[in-house]
C-alpha atoms as a PDB file:
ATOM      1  CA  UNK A   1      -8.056  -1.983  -2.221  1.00  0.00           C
ATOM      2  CA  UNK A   2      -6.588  -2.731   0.678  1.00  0.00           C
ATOM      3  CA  UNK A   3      -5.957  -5.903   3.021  1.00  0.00           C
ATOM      4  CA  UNK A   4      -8.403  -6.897   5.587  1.00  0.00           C
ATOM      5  CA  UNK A   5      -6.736  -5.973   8.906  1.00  0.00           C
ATOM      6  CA  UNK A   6      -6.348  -8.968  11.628  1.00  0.00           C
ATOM      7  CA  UNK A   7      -4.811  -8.515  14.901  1.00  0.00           C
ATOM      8  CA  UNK A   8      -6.443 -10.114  17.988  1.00  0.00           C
ATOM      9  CA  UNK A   9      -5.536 -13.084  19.821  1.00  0.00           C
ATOM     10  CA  UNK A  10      -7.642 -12.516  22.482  1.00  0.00           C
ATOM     11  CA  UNK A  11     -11.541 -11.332  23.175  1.00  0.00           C
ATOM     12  CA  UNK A  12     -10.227  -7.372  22.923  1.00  0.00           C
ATOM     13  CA  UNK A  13      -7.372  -5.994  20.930  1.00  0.00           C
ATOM     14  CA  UNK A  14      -4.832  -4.926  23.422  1.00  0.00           C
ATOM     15  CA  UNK A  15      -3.022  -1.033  23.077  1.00  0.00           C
ATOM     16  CA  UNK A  16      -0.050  -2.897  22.458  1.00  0.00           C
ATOM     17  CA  UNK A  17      -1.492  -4.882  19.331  1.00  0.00           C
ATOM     18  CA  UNK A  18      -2.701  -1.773  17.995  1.00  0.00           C
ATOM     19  CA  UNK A  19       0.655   0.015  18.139  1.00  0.00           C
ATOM     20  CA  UNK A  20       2.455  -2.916  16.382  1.00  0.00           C
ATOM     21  CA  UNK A  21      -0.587  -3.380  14.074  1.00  0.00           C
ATOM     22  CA  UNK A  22      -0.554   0.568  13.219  1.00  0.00           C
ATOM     23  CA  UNK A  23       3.428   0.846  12.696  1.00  0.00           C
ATOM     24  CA  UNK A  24       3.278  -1.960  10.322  1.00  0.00           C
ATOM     25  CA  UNK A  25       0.505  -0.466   8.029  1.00  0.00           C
ATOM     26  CA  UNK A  26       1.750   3.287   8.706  1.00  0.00           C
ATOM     27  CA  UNK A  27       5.317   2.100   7.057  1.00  0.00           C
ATOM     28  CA  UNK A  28       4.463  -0.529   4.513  1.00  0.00           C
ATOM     29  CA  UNK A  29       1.886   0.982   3.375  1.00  0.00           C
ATOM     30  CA  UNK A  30       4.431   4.103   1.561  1.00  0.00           C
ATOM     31  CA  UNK A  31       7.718   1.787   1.518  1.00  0.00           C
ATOM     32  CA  UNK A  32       8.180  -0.510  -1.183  1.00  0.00           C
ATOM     33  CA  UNK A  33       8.033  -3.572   0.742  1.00  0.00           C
ATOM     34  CA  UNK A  34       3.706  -4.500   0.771  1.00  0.00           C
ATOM     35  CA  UNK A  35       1.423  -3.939   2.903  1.00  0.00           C
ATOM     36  CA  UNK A  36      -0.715  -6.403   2.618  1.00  0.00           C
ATOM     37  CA  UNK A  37       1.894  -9.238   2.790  1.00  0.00           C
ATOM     38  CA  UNK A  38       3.186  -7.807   5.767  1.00  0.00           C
ATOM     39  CA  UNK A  39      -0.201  -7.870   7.685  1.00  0.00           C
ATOM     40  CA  UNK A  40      -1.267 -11.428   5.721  1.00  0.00           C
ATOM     41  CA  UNK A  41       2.343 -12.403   7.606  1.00  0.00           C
ATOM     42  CA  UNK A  42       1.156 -11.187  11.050  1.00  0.00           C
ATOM     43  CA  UNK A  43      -2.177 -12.734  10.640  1.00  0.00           C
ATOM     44  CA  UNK A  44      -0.308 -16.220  10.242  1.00  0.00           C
ATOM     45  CA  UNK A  45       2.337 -15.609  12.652  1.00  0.00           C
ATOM     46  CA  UNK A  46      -0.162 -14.856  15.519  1.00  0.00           C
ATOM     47  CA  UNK A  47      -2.759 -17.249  14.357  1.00  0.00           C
ATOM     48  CA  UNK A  48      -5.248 -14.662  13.892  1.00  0.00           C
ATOM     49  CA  UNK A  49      -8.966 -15.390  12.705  1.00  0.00           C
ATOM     50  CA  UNK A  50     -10.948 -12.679  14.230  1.00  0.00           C
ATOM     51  CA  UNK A  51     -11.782  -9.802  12.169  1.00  0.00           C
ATOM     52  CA  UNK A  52     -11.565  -5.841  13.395  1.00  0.00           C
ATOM     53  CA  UNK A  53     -13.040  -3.546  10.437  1.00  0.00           C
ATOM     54  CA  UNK A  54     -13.467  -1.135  12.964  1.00  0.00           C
ATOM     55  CA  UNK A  55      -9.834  -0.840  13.282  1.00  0.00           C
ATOM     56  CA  UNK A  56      -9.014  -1.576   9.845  1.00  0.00           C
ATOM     57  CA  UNK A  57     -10.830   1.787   8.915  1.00  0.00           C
ATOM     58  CA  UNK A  58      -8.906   3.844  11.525  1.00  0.00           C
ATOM     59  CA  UNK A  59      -5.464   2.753  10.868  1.00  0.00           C
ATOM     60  CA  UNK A  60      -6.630   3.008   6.814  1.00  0.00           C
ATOM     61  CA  UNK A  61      -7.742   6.386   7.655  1.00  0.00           C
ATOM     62  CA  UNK A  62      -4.578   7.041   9.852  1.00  0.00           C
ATOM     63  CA  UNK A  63      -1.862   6.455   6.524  1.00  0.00           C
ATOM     64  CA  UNK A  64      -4.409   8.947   4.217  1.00  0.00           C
ATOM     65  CA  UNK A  65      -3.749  11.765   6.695  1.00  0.00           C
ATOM     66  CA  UNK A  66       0.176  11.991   5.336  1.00  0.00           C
ATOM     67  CA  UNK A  67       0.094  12.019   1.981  1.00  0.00           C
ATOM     68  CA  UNK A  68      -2.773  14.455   2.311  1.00  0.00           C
ATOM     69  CA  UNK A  69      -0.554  16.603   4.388  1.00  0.00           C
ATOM     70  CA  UNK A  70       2.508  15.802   2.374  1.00  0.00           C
ATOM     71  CA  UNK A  71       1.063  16.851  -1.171  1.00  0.00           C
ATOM     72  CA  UNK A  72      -1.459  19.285   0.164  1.00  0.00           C
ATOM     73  CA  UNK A  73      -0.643  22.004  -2.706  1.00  0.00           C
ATOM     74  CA  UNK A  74      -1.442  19.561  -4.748  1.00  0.00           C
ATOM     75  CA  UNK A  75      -4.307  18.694  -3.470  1.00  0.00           C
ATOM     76  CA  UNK A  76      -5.740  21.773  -3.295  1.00  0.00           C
ATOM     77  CA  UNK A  77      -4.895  22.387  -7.145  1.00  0.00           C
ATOM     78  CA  UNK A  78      -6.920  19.693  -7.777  1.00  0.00           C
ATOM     79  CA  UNK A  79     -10.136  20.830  -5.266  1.00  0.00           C
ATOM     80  CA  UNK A  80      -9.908  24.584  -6.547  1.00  0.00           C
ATOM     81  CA  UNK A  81      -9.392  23.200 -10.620  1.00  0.00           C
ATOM     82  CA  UNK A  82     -11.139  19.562 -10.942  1.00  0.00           C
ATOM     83  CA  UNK A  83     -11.529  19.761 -14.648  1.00  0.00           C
ATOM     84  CA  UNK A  84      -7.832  19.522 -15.516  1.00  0.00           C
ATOM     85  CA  UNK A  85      -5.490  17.756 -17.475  1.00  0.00           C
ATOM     86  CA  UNK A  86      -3.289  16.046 -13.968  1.00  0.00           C
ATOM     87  CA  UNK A  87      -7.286  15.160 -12.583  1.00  0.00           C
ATOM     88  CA  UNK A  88      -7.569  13.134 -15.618  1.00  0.00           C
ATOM     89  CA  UNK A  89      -4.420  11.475 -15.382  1.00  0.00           C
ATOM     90  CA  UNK A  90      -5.031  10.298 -12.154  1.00  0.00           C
ATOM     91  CA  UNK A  91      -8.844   8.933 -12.749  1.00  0.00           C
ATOM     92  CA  UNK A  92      -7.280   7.021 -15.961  1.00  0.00           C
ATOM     93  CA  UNK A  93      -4.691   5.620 -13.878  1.00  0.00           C
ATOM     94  CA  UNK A  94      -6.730   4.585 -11.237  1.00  0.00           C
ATOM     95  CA  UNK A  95      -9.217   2.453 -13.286  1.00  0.00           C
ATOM     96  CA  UNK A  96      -7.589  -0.420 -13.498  1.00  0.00           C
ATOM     97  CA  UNK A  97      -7.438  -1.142 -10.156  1.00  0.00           C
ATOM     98  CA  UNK A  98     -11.318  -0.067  -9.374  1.00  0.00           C
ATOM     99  CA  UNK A  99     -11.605  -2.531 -12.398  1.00  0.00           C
ATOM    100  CA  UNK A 100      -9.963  -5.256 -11.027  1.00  0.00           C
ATOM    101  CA  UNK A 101     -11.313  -5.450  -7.538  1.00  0.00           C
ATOM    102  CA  UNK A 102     -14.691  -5.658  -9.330  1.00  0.00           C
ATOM    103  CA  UNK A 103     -13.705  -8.521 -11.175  1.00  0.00           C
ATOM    104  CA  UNK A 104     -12.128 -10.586  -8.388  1.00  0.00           C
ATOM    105  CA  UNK A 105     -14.817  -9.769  -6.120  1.00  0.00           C
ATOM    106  CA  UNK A 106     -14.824 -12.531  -3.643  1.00  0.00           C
ATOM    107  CA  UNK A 107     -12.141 -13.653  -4.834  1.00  0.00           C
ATOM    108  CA  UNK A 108      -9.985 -10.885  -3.428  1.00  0.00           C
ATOM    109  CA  UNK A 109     -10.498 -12.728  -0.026  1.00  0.00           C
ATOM    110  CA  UNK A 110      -8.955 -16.015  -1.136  1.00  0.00           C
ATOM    111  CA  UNK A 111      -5.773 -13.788  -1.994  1.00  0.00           C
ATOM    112  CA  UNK A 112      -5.385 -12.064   1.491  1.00  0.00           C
ATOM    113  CA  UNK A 113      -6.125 -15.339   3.595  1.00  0.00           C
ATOM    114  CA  UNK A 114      -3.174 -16.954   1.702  1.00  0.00           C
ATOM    115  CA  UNK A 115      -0.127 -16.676   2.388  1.00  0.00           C
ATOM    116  CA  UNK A 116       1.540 -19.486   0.430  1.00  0.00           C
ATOM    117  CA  UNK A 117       2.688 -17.143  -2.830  1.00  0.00           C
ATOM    118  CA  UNK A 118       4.091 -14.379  -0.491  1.00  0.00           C
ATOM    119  CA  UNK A 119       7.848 -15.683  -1.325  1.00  0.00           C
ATOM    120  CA  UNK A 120       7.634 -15.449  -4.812  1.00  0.00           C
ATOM    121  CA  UNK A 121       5.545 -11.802  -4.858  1.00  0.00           C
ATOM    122  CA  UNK A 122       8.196 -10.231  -2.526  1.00  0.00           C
ATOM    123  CA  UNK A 123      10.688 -11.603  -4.774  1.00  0.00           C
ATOM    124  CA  UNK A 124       9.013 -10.010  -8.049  1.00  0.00           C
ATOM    125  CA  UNK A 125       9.086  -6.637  -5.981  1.00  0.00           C
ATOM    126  CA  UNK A 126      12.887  -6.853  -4.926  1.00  0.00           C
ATOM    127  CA  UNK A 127      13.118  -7.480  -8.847  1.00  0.00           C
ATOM    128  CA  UNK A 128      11.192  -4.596  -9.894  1.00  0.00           C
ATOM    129  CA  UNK A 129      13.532  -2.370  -7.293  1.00  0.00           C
ATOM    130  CA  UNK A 130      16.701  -3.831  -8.608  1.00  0.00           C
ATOM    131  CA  UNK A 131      15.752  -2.767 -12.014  1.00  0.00           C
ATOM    132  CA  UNK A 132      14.310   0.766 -11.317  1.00  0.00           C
ATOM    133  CA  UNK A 133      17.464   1.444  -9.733  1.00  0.00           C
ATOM    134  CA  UNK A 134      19.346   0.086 -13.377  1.00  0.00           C
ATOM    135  CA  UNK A 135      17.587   2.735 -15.044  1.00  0.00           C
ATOM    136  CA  UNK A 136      19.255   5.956 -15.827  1.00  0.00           C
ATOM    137  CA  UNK A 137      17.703   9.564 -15.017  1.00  0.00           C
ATOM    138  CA  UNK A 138      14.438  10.407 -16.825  1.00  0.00           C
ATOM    139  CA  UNK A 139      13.385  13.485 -18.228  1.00  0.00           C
ATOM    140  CA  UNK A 140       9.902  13.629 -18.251  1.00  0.00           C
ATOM    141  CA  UNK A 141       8.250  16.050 -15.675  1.00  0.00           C
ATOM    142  CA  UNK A 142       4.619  16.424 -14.665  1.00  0.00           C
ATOM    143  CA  UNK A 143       3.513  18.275 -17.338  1.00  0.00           C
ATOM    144  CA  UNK A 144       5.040  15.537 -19.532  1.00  0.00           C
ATOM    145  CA  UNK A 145       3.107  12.419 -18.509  1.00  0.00           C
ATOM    146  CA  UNK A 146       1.272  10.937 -20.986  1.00  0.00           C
ATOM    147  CA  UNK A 147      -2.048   9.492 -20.979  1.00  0.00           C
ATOM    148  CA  UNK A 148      -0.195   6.426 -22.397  1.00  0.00           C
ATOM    149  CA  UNK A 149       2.207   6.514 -19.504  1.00  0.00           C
ATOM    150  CA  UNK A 150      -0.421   6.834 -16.608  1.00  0.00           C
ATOM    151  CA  UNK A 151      -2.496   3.540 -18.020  1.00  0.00           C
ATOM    152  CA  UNK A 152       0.384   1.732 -17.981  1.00  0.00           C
ATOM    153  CA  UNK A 153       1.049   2.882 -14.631  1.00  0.00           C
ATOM    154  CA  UNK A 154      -2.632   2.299 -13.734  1.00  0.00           C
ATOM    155  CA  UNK A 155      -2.253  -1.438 -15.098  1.00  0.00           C
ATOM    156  CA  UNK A 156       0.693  -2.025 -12.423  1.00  0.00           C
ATOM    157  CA  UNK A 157      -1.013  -0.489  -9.767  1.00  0.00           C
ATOM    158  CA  UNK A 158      -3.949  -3.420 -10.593  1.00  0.00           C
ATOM    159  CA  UNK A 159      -1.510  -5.841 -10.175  1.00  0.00           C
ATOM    160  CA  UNK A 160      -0.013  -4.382  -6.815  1.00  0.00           C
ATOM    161  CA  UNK A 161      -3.787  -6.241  -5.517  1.00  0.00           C
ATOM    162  CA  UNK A 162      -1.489  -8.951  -4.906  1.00  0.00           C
ATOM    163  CA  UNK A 163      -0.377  -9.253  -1.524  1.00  0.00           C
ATOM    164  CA  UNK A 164       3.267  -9.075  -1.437  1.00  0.00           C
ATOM    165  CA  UNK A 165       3.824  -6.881  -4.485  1.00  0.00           C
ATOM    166  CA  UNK A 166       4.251  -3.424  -3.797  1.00  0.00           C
ATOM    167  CA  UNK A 167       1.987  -0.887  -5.225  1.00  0.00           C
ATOM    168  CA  UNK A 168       3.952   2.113  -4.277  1.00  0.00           C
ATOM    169  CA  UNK A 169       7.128  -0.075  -5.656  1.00  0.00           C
ATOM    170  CA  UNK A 170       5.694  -1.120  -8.787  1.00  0.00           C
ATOM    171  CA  UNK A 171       4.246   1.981  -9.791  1.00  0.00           C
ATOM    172  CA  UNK A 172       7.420   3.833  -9.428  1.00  0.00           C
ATOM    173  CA  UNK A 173       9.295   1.086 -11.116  1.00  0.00           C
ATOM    174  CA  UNK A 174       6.924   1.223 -14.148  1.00  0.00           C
ATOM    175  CA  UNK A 175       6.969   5.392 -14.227  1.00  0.00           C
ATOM    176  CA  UNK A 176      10.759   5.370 -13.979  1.00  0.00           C
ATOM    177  CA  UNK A 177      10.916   2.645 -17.174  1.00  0.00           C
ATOM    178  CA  UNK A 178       8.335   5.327 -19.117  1.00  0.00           C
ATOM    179  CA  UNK A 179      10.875   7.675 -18.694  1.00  0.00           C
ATOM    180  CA  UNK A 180       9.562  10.045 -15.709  1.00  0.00           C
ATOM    181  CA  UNK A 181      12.373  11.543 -13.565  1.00  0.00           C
ATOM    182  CA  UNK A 182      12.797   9.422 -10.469  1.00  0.00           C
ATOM    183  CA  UNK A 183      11.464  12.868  -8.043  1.00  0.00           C
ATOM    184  CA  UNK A 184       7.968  12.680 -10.734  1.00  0.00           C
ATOM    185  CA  UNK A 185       7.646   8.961 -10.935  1.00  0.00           C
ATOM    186  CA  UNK A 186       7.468   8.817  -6.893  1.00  0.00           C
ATOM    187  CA  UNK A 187       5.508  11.964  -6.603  1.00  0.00           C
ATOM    188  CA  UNK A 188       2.938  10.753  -9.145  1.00  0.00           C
ATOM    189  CA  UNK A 189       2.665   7.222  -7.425  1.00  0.00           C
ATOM    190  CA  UNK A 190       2.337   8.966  -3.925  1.00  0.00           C
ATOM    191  CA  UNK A 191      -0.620  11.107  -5.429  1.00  0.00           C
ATOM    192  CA  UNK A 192      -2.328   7.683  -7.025  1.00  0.00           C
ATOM    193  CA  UNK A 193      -1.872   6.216  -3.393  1.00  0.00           C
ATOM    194  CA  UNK A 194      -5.167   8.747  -2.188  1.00  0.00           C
ATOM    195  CA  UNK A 195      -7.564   6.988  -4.119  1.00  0.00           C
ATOM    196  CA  UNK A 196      -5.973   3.870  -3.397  1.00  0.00           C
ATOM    197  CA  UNK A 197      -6.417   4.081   0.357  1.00  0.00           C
ATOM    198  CA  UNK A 198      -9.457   5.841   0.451  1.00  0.00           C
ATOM    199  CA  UNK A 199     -11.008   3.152  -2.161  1.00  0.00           C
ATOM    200  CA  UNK A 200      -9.528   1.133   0.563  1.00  0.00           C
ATOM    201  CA  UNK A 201     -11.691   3.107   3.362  1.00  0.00           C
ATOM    202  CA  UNK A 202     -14.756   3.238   1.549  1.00  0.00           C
ATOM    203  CA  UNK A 203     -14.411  -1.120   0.562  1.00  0.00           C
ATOM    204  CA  UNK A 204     -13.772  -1.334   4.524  1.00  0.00           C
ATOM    205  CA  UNK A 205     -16.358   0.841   5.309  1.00  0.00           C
ATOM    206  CA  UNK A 206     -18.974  -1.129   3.630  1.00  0.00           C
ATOM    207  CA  UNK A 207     -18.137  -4.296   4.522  1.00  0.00           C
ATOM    208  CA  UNK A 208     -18.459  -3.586   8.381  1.00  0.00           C
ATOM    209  CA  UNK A 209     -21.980  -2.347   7.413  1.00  0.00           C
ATOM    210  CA  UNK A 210     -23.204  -5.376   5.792  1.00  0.00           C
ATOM    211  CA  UNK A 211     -20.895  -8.052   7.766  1.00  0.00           C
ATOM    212  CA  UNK A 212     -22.837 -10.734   8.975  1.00  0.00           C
ATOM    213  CA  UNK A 213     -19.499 -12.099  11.096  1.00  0.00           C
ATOM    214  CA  UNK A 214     -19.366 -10.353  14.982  1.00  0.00           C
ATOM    215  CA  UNK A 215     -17.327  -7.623  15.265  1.00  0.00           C
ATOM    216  CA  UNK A 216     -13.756  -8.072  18.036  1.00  0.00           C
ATOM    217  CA  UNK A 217     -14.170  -5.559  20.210  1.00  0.00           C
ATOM    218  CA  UNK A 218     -11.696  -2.784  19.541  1.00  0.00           C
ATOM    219  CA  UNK A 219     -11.201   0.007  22.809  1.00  0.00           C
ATOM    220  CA  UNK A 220     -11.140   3.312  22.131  1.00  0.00           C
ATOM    221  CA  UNK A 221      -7.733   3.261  23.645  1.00  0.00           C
ATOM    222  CA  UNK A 222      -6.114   0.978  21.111  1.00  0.00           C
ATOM    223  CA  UNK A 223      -8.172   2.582  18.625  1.00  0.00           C
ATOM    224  CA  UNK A 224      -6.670   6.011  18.701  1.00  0.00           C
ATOM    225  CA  UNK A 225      -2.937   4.468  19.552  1.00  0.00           C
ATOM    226  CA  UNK A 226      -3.537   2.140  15.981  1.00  0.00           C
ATOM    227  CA  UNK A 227      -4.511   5.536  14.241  1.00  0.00           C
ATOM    228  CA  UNK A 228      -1.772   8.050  15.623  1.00  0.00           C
ATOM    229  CA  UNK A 229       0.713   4.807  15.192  1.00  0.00           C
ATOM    230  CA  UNK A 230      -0.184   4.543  11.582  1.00  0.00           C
ATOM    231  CA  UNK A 231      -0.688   8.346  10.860  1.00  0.00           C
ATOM    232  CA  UNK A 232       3.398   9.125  12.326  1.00  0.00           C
ATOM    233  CA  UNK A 233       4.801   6.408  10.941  1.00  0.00           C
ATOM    234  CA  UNK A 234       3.358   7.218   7.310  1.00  0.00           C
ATOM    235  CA  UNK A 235       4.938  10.638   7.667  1.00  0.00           C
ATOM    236  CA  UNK A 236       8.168   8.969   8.849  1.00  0.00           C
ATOM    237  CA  UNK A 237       7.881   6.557   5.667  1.00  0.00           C
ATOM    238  CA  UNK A 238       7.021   9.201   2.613  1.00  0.00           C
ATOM    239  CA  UNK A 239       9.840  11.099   3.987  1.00  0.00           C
ATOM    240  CA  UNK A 240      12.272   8.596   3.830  1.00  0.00           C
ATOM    241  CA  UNK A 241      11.196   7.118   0.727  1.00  0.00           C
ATOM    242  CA  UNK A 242      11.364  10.786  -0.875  1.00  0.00           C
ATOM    243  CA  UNK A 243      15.230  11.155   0.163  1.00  0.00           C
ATOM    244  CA  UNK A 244      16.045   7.455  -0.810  1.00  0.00           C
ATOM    245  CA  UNK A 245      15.035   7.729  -4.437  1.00  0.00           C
ATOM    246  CA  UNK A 246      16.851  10.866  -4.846  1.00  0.00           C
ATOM    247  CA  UNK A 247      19.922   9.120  -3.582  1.00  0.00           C
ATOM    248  CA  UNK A 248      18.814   5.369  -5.770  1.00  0.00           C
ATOM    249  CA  UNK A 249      19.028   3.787  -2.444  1.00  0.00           C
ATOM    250  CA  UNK A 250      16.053   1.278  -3.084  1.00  0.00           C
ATOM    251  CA  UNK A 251      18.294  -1.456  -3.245  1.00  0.00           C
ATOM    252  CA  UNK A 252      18.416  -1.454   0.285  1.00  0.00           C
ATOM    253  CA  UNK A 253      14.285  -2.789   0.658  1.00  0.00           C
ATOM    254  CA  UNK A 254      15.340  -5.076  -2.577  1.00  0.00           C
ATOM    255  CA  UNK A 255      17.348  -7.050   0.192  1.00  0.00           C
ATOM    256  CA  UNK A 256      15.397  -7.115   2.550  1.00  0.00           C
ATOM    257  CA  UNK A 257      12.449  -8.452   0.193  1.00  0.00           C
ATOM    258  CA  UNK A 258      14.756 -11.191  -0.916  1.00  0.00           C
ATOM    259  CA  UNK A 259      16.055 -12.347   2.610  1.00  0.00           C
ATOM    260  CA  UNK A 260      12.365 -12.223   3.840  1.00  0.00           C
ATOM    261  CA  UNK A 261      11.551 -14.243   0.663  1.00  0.00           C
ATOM    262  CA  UNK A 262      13.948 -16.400   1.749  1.00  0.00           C
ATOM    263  CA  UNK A 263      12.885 -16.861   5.373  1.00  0.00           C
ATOM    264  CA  UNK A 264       9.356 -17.300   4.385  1.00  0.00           C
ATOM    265  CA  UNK A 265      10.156 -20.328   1.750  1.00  0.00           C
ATOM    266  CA  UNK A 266      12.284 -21.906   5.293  1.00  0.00           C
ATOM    267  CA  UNK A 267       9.456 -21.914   6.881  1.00  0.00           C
ATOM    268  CA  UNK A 268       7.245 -23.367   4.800  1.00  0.00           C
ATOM    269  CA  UNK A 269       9.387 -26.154   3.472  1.00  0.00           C
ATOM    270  CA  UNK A 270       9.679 -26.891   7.518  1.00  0.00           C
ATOM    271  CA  UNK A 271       6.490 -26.600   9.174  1.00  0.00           C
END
């Protein structure tokens, strides 16, 4: 569910490249800013045509490692008691979005190769911030969340496909409106992110098996820098996120959305 990962300018992805490549998916991929519009804006700042699955599935497999870490206990609820009411929530939220990348199909690649509606989908995300930070306190807790409420939360991850809306952003914004506590809504969105990335991994996986395109040959050097680069810098992100929330500070990456927005409409009204 993820964005096909370019990076290389040259024959062989460089350690450098990897670093950058694996910071920039390790914190957008938690922070409500999209990851895939980030990386869709490398691709055309570099000029970038070549594809590297190979390190598309490390750094994916790099930003799984925190929030597995981070939410272990729950985790391991889940492992040790499959069959329970929370499992369910989080299967019926994450339909949608299985749904909807079968749908698009092919048509998935047309999104991530372009790179002309970025302005106005960071812009609906610094919009969605704004107003999850007008909302007062919720009430609900875990145990509260409806089946009602993760659908609805499920529908908004679907729509997080598109590059430049945040999935992590939009799914919070929508739990907060339903009423969950700010703490739950980003807890519950965190938890949805597994399946995300590791539908991700397993898309990713099977598309270097059956790519008929030449594979960029990726080091093991860069490789493991692009992995421990994205792995660190996804702890570094769930943290903060988890302390800004508390303190309704997601106005800050609201800003930043709409001055990017604003760069990125500069630029294409010049060039």
């Amino acid at each position: 569910m993820q964005a096909e990962v370019y990076f290389c300018t040259e024959e062989c992805m460089s350690i450098l490249e990897a670093v950058i490549l694996g910071i920039v998916q390790g914190l957008t991929e938690f922070l409500p800013v999209s990851s895939s519009g980030h990386l869709i804006m490398l691709q055309a700042f570099f000029g970038i045509e070549e594809s590297t699955m190979r390190f598309n599935i490390v750094v994916h497999l790099g930003t799984l490692i925190p929030v597995l870490v981070v939410y272990r206990k729950e985790v391991f609820a889940l492992i040790r008691q499959p069959f329970q009411r929370f499992t369910y929530l989080i299967v019926l939220a994450t339909i949608p979005a299985v749904a909807a990348v079968f749908l698009l199909g092919s048509h998935l690649d047309v999104l991530f190769g372009n790179s002309t509606f970025l302005p106005i989908a960071f812009l609906i995300t610094a919009l969605l911030l704004i107003y999850a930070e007008s909302r007062p306190e919720g009430r609900k807790r875990k145990k509260d969340i409806t089946y009602k409420d993760a659908i609805i939360i499920g529908c908004m991850q679907a729509i997080a496909i598109i590059p430049g809306i945040s999935r992590s952003g939009s799914t919070i914004t929508v739990a907060i409106h339903q009423g969950l506590s700010r703490d739950t809504a980003a807890r519950f969105s965190f938890m949805l992110s597994i399946p995300a990335i590791a539908g991700g991994l397993v898309v990713d996986i099977v598309r270097a098996a059956t790519a008929d395109t030449p594979e960029v040959s990726v080091g093991l050097l860069p490789l493991l820098f692009g992995f421990f680069s994205a792995m660190l810098t996804g702890f570094l992100a769930i943290s903060l996120l988890l302390q800004l929330i508390k303190s309704r500070s997601l106005r800050v990456f609201s800003y930043y959305l709409i001055a990017l927005s604003a760069v990125l409409i500069v630029i294409n009204i010049i060039f």
